[in-house]
Protein backbone atom coordinates (compact mmCIF):
# COMPACT_ATOMS: atom_id res chain seq x y z
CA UNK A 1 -18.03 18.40 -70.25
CA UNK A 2 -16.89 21.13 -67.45
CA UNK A 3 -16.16 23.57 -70.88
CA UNK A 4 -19.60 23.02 -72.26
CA UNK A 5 -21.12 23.29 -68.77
CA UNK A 6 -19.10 26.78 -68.25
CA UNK A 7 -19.66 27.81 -72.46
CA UNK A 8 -23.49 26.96 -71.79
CA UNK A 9 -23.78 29.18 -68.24
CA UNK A 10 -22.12 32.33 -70.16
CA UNK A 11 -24.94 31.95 -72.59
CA UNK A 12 -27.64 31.81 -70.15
CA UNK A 13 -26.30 34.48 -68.26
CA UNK A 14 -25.92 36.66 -71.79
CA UNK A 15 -29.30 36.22 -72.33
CA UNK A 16 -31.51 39.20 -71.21
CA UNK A 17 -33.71 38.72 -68.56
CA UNK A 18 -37.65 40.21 -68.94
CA UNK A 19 -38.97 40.55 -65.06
CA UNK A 20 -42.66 41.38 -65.72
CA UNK A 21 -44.13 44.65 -63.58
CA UNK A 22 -46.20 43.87 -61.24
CA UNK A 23 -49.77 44.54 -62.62
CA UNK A 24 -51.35 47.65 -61.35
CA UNK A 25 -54.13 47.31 -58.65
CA UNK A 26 -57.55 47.79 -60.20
CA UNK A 27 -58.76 51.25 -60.94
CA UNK A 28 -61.47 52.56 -58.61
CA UNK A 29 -64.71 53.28 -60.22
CA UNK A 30 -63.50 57.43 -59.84
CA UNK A 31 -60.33 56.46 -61.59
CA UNK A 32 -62.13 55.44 -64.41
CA UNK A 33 -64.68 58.03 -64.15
CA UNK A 34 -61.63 60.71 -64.73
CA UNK A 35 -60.84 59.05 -67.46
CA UNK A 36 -64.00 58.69 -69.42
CA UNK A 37 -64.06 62.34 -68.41
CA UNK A 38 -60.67 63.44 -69.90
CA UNK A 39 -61.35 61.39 -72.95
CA UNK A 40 -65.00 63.30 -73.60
CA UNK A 41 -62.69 67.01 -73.05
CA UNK A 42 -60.34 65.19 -75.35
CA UNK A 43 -63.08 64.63 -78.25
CA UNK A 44 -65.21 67.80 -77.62
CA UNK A 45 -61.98 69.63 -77.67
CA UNK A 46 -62.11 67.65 -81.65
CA UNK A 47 -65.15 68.17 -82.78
CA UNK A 48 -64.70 72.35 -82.07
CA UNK A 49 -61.99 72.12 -84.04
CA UNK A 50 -63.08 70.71 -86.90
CA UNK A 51 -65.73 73.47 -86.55
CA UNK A 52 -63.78 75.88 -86.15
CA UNK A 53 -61.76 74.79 -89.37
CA UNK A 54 -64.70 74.33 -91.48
CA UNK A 55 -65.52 77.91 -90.71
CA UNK A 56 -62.53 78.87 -92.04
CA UNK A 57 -62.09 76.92 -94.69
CA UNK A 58 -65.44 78.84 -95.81
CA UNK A 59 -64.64 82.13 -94.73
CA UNK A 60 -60.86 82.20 -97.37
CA UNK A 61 -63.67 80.55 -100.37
CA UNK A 62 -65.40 83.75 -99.88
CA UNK A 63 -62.17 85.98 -99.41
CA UNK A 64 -60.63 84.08 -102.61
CA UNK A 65 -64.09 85.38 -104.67
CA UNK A 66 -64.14 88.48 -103.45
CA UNK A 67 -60.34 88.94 -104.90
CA UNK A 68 -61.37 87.83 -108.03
CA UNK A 69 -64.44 90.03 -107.77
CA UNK A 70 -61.74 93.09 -107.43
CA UNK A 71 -60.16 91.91 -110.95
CA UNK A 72 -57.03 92.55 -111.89
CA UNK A 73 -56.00 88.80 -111.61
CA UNK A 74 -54.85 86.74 -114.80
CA UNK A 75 -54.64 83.54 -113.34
CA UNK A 76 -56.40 81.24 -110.48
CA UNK A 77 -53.53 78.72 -108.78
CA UNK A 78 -55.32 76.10 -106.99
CA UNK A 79 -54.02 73.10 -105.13
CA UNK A 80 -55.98 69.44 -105.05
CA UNK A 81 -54.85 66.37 -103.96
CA UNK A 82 -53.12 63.41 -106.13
CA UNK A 83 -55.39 61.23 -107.98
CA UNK A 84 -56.73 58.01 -105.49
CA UNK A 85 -55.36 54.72 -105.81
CA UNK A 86 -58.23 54.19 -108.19
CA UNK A 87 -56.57 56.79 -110.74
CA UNK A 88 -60.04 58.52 -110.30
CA UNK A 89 -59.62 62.54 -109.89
CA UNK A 90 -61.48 64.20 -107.85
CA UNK A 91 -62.36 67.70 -107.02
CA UNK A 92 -64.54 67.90 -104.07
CA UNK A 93 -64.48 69.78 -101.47
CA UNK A 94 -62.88 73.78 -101.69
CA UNK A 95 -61.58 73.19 -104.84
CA UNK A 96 -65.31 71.71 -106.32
CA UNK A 97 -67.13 74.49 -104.70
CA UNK A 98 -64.72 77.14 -105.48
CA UNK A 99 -64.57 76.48 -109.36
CA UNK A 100 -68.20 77.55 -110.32
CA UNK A 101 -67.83 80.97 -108.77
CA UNK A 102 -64.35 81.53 -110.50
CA UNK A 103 -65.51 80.11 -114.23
CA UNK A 104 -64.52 83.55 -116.14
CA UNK A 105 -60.61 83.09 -114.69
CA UNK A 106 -58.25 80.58 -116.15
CA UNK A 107 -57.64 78.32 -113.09
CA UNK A 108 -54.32 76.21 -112.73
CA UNK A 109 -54.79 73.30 -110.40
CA UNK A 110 -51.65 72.30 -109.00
CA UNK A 111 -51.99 68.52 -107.75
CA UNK A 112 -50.06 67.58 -104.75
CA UNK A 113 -50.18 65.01 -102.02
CA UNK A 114 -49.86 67.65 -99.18
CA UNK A 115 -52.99 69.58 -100.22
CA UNK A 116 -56.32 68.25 -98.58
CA UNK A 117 -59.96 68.81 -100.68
C-alpha cells in the first residue's frame, strides 16, 4: 500500500497545476470610454483605407486604357481569381469593368487564387 500511496503522490505532484489570475477590477466608465474610442480610430482608420484603395484600384483601370490607347501592345495579361466553390466563374470587379474598354486586344486571363476581383 505505502508504494501505491508514494506511486500515486508522484502523479499528483506531476500533474500541472492551473492557479487562475485574479480577475481584473472592473473598468471605470473612462476605461471603457478609451476603448470604444480606440476601436472607432481603429475602424475609421478602415474605412479610409478601403477608400483610398478603391481610388486606386480606379486610377491603374484608367492608366491600363490609356496604355492600350498608346498601341503598340499585342497582348492584354490579366489576373482573376479561381473559380468559387460553386465552379461558377466570375469576372467582376477590375477585371469585368476593364474588359469592355480593352475588346479590340486579345486578353489572357491568368486565374489564380492570390489575385482579388
Amino acid at each position: 500500500m505505502k508504494n501505491v500511496s508514494l506511486w500515486l503522490c508522484c502523479c499528483l505532484l506531476s500533474l500541472p497545476v492551473a492557479v487562475r489570475a485574479q480577475d481584473p477590477p472592473p473598468a471605470s466608465v473612462e476605461d471603457k470610454l478609451q476603448e470604444l474610442d480606440q476601436k472607432i480610430r481603429v475602424l475609421d482608420r478602415k474605412i479610409e483605407i478601403d477608400k483610398e484603395a478603391a481610388a486606386e484600384k480606379a486610377k491603374t483601370a484608367g492608366q491600363v486604357v490609356a496604355q492600350i490607347a498608346e498601341g503598340e501592345h499585342d497582348l492584354l495579361v490579366l489576373g482573376a481569381p479561381l473559380p468559387g466553390r460553386d465552379g461558377r466563374i466570375a469576372l467582376g470587379g477590375f477585371v469585368g469593368r476593364l474588359l469592355p474598354e480593352v475588346a479590340q486586344l486579345p486578353v489572357l486571363i491568368v486565374r489564380s487564387p492570390e489575385a482579388v476581383s
